[in-house]
Protein backbone atom coordinates (compact mmCIF):
# COMPACT_ATOMS: atom_id res chain seq x y z
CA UNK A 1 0.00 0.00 0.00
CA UNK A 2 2.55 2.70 0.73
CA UNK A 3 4.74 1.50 -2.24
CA UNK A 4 1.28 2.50 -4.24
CA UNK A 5 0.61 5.38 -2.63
CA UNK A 6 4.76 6.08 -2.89
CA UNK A 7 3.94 5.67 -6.58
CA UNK A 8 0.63 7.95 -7.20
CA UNK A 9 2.82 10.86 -5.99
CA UNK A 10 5.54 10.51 -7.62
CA UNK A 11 3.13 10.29 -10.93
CA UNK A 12 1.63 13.39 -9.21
CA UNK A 13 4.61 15.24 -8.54
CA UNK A 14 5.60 14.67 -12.06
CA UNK A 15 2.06 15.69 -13.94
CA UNK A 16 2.65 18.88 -11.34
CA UNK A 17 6.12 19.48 -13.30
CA UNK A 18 5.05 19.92 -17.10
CA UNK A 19 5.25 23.10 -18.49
CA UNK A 20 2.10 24.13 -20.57
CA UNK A 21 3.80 26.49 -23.27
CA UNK A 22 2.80 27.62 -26.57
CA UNK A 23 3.23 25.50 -29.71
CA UNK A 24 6.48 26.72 -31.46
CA UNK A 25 4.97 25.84 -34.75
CA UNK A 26 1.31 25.85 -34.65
CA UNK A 27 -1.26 23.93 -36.66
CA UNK A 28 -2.45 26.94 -39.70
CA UNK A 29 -5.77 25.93 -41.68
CA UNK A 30 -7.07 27.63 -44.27
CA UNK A 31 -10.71 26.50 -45.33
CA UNK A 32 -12.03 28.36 -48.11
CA UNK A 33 -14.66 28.38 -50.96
CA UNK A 34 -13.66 29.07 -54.35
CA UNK A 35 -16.58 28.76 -56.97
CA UNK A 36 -17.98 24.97 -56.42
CA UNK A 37 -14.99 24.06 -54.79
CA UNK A 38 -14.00 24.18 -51.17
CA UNK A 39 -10.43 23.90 -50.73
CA UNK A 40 -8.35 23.26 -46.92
CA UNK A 41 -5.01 23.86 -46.25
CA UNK A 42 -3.13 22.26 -43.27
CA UNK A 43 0.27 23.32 -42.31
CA UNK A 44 2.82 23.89 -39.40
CA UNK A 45 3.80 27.10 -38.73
CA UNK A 46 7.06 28.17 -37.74
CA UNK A 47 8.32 31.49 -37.22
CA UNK A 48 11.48 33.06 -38.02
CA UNK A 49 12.76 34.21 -34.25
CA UNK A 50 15.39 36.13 -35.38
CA UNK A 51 16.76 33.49 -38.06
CA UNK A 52 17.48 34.00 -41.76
CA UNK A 53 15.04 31.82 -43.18
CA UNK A 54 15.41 31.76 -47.01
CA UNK A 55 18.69 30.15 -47.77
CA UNK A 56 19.16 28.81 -44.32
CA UNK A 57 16.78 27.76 -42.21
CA UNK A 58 15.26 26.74 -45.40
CA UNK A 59 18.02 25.81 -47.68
CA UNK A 60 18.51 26.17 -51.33
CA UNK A 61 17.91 23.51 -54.33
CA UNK A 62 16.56 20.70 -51.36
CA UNK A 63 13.22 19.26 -50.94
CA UNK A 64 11.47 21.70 -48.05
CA UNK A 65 8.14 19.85 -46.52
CA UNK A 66 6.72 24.18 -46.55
CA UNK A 67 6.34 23.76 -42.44
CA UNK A 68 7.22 22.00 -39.32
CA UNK A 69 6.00 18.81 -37.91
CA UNK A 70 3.67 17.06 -40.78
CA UNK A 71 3.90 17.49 -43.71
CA UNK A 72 1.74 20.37 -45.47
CA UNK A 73 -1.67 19.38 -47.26
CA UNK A 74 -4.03 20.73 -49.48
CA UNK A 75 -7.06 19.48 -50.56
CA UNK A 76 -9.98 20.33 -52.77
CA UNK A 77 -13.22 18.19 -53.40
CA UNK A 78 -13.87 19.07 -56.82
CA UNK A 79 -11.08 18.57 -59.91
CA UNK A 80 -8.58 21.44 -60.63
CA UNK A 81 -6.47 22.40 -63.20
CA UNK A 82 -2.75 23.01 -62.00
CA UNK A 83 0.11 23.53 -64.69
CA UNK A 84 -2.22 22.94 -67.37
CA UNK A 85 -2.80 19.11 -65.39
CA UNK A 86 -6.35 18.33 -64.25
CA UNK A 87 -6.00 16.74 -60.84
CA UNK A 88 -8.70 14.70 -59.36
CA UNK A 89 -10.31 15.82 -56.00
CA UNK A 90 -8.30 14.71 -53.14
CA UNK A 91 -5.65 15.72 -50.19
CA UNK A 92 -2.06 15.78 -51.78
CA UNK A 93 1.08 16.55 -49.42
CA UNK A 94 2.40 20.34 -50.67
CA UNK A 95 6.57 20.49 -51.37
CA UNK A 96 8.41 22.54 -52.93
CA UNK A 97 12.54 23.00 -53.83
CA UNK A 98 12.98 26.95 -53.15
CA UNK A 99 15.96 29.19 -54.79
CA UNK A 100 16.62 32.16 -55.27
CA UNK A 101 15.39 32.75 -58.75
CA UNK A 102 12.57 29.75 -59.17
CA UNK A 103 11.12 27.24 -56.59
CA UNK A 104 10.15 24.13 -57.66
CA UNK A 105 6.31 23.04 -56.39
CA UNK A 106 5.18 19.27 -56.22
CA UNK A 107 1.74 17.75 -55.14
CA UNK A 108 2.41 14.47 -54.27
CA UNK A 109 -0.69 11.62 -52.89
CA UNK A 110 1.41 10.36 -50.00
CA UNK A 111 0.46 12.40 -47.15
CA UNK A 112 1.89 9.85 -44.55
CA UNK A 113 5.43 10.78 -44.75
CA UNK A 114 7.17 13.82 -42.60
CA UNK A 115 9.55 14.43 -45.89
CA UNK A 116 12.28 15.52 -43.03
CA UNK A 117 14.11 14.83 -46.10
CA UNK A 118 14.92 14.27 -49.76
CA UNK A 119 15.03 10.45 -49.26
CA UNK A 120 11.11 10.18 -48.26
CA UNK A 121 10.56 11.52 -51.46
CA UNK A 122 8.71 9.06 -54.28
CA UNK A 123 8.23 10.66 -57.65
CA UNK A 124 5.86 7.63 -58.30
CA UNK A 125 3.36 9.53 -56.11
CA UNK A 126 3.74 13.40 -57.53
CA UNK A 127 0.66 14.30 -59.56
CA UNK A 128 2.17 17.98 -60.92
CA UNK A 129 5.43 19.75 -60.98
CA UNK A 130 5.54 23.51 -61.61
CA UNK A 131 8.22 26.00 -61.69
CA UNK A 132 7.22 29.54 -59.52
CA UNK A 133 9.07 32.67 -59.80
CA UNK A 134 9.97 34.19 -56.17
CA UNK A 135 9.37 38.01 -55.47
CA UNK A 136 10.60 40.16 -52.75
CA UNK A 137 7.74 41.64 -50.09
CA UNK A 138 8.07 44.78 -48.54
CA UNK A 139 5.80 43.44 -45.65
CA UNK A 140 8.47 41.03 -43.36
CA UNK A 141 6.25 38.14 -42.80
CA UNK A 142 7.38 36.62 -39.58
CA UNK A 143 5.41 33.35 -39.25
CA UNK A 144 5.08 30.95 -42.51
CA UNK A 145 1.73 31.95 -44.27
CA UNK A 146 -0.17 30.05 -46.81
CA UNK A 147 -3.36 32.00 -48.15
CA UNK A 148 -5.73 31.86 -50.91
CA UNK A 149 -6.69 35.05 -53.17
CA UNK A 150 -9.84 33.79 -55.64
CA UNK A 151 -10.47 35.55 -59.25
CA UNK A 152 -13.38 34.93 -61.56
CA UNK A 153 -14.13 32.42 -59.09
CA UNK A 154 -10.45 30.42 -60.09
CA UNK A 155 -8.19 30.36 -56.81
CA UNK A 156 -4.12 31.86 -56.21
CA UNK A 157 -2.35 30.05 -54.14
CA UNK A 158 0.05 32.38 -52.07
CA UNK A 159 2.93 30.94 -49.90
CA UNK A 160 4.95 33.52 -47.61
CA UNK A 161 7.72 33.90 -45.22
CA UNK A 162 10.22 36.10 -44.40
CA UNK A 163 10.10 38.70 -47.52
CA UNK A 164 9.68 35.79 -49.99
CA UNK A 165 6.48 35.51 -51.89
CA UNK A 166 5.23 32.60 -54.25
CA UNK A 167 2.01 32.05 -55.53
CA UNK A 168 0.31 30.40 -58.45
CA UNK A 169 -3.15 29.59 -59.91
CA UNK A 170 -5.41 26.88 -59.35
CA UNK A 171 -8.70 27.00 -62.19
CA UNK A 172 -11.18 25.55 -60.38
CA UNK A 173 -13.22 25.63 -63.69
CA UNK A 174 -16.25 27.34 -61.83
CA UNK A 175 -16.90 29.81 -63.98
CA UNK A 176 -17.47 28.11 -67.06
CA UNK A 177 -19.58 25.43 -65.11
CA UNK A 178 -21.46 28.76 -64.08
CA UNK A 179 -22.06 29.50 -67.80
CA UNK A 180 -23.20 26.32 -68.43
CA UNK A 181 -25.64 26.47 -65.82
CA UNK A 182 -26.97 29.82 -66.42
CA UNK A 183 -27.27 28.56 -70.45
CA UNK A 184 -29.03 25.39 -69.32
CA UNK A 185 -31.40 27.39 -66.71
CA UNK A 186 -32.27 29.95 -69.29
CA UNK A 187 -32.92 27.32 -71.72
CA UNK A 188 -35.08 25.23 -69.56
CA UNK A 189 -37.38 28.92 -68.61
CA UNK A 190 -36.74 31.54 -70.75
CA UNK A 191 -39.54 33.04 -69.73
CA UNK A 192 -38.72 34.27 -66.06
CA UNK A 193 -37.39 37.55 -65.18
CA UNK A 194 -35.83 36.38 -62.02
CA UNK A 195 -33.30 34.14 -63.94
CA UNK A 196 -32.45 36.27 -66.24
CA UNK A 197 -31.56 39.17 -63.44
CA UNK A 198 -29.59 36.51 -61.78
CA UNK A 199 -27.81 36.07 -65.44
CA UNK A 200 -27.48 39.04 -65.71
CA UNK A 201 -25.87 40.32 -62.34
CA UNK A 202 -23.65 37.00 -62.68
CA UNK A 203 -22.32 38.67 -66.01
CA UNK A 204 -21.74 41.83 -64.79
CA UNK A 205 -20.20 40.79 -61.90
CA UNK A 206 -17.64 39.08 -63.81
CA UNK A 207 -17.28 41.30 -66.39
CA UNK A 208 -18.38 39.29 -69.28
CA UNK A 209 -20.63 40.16 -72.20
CA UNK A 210 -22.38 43.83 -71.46
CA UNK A 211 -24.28 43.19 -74.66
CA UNK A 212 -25.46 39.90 -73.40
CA UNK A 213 -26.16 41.02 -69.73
CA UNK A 214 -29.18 44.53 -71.55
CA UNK A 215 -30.46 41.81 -73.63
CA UNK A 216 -31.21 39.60 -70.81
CA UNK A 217 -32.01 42.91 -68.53
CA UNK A 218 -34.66 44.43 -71.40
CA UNK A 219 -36.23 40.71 -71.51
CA UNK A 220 -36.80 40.57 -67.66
CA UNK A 221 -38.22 44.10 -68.08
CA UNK A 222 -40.67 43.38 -70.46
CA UNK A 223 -41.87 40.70 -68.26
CA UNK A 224 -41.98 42.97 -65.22
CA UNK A 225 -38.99 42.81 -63.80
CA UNK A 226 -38.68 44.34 -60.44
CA UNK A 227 -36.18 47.47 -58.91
CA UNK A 228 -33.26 45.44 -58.84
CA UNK A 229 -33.66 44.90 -62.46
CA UNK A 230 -33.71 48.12 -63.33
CA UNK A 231 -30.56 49.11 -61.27
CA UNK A 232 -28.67 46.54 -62.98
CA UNK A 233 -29.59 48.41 -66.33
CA UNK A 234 -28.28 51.70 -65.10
CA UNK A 235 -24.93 50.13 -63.60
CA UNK A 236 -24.36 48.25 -66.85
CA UNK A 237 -25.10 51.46 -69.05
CA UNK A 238 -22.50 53.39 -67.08
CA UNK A 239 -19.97 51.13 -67.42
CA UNK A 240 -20.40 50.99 -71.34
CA UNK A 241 -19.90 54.63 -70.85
CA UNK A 242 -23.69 55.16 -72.75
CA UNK A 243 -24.67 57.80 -70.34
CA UNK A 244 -27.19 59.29 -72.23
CA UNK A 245 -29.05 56.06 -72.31
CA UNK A 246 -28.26 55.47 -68.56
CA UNK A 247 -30.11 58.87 -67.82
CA UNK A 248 -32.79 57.78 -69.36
CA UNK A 249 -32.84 54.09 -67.65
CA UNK A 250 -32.23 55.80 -64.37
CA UNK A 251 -35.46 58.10 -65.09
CA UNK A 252 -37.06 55.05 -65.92
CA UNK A 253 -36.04 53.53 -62.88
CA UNK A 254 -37.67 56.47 -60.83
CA UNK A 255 -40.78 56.69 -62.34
CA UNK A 256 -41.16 52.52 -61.67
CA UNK A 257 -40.85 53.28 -58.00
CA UNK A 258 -42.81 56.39 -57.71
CA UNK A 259 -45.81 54.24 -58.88
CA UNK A 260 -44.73 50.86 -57.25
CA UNK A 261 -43.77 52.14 -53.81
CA UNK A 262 -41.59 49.33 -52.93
CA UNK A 263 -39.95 49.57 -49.58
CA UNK A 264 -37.67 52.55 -48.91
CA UNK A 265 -38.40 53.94 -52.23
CA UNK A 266 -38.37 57.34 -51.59
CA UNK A 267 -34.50 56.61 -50.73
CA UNK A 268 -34.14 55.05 -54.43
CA UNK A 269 -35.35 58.03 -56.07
CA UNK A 270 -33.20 60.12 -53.87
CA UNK A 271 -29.96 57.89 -54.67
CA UNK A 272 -31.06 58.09 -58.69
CA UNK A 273 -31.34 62.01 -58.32
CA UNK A 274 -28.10 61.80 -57.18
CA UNK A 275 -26.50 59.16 -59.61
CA UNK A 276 -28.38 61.44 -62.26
CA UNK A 277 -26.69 64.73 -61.53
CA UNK A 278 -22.97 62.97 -61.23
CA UNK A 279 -23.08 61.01 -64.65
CA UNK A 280 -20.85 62.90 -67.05
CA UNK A 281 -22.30 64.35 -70.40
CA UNK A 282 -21.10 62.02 -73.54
């Protein structure tokens, strides 16, 4: 009994002496939508402390696992197009060779591995190889940062640390599945105004076809289309730099809401008044 008892306090005494400090190196995620696809990132992070990082801490032309402890992972559950490569939806460990003029970036599908160094390394398993050019930040970045920056719905993948930068695309092919859609919806009801504002605000939004978006916007019109529809017209207008035919679509747009008297219409016609006297004369 006392060598028990001898026994629980020693465990106790020992439990009593661990330090509860923060991780050195901890766990960054990055979950984020991009079009239809959700990628996650999953990396450690370590931070520079004082060290040079580029070219020692991380050295020159040898296989880097881009963090501490496991290796780094990203994942995305729809295909992508990397390097011109479409690669299937999955988690892929993220590697890359840095220099001083061009990294070297791998996906490989073993995710097991630490790839503490070059020898863990199985080309069998890499499913894209791309060269990245390095720039130089003016922002010191003192932790290792992985981000992603999304245009027309296609995602950049942005690695930083110290006052190194890399970063290239991932198409997520969103936007012409978006197309596709909105050609398929349209085709299936032609007929409803609320589709083809959606069409429309989709296209403007993304800067595609203005021509496109006031034939869609006149159609929803002429089958009653509501405020929103008629906003769209006057944004689209101004951007084709037709102001004499957004005055008109703005006056439009006024009378609609004197007789309509949606909610907070009065501030509409205000906001219009305004919009109307700070469009310049073609």
């Amino acid at each position: 009994m006392k060598k028990l008892l001898c026994l629980l306090l020693l465990i106790t005494e020992i439990s009593f002496a661990q330090l509860h400090l923060p991780e050195l190196s901890p766990v960054g995620q990055v979950i984020q939508p991009v079009g239809y696809t959700t990628f996650q990132i999953r990396y450690g992070r370590p931070a520079a402390r004082k060290r040079k990082i580029m070219g020692g801490l991380v050295p020159y032309k040898t296989l880097w696992r881009t963090g501490a402890g496991k290796c780094s992972t990203l994942s995305f559950d729809q295909e992508v197009v990397i390097n011109n490569k479409t690669i299937p939806a999955g988690i892929y460990a993220f590697l890359a060779i840095p220099d001083e003029r061009e990294w070297t970036v791998m996906l490989n599908t073993d995710t097991s591995k630490i790839y503490g160094h070059p020898s863990e390394y199985d080309i069998k398993n890499e499913v894209v190889r791309l060269q990245v050019n390095p720039v130089k930040t003016k922002r010191f970045y003192e932790s290792l940062t992985f981000d992603l920056d999304i245009a027309h719905n296609d995602a950049i993948f942005v690695l930083s640390w110290e006052n190194t930068r890399i970063e290239f695309p991932i198409f997520t092919l969103s936007h012409e599945k978006a197309v596709a859609e909105i050609s398929k919806g349209l085709a299936a009801d032609p007929e409803n105004p609320e589709r083809l504002a959606q069409a429309s605000y989709y296209y403007f939004m993304n800067n595609e076809s203005p021509d496109q978006i006031l034939t869609w916007l006149d159609k929803a019109l002429a089958l009653g289309g509501d405020r929103w529809v008629y906003e769209q017209k006057v944004d689209v207008l101004e951007r084709m730099k037709r102001y004499s035919d957004a005055r008109k679509a703005a006056s439009t747009a006024v009378d609609f809401l004197r007789k309509t008297k949606p909610v907070e219409w009065e501030e509409g016609v205000s906001n219009y008044e305004k919009r109307l006297k700070g469009l310049p004369k073609e």
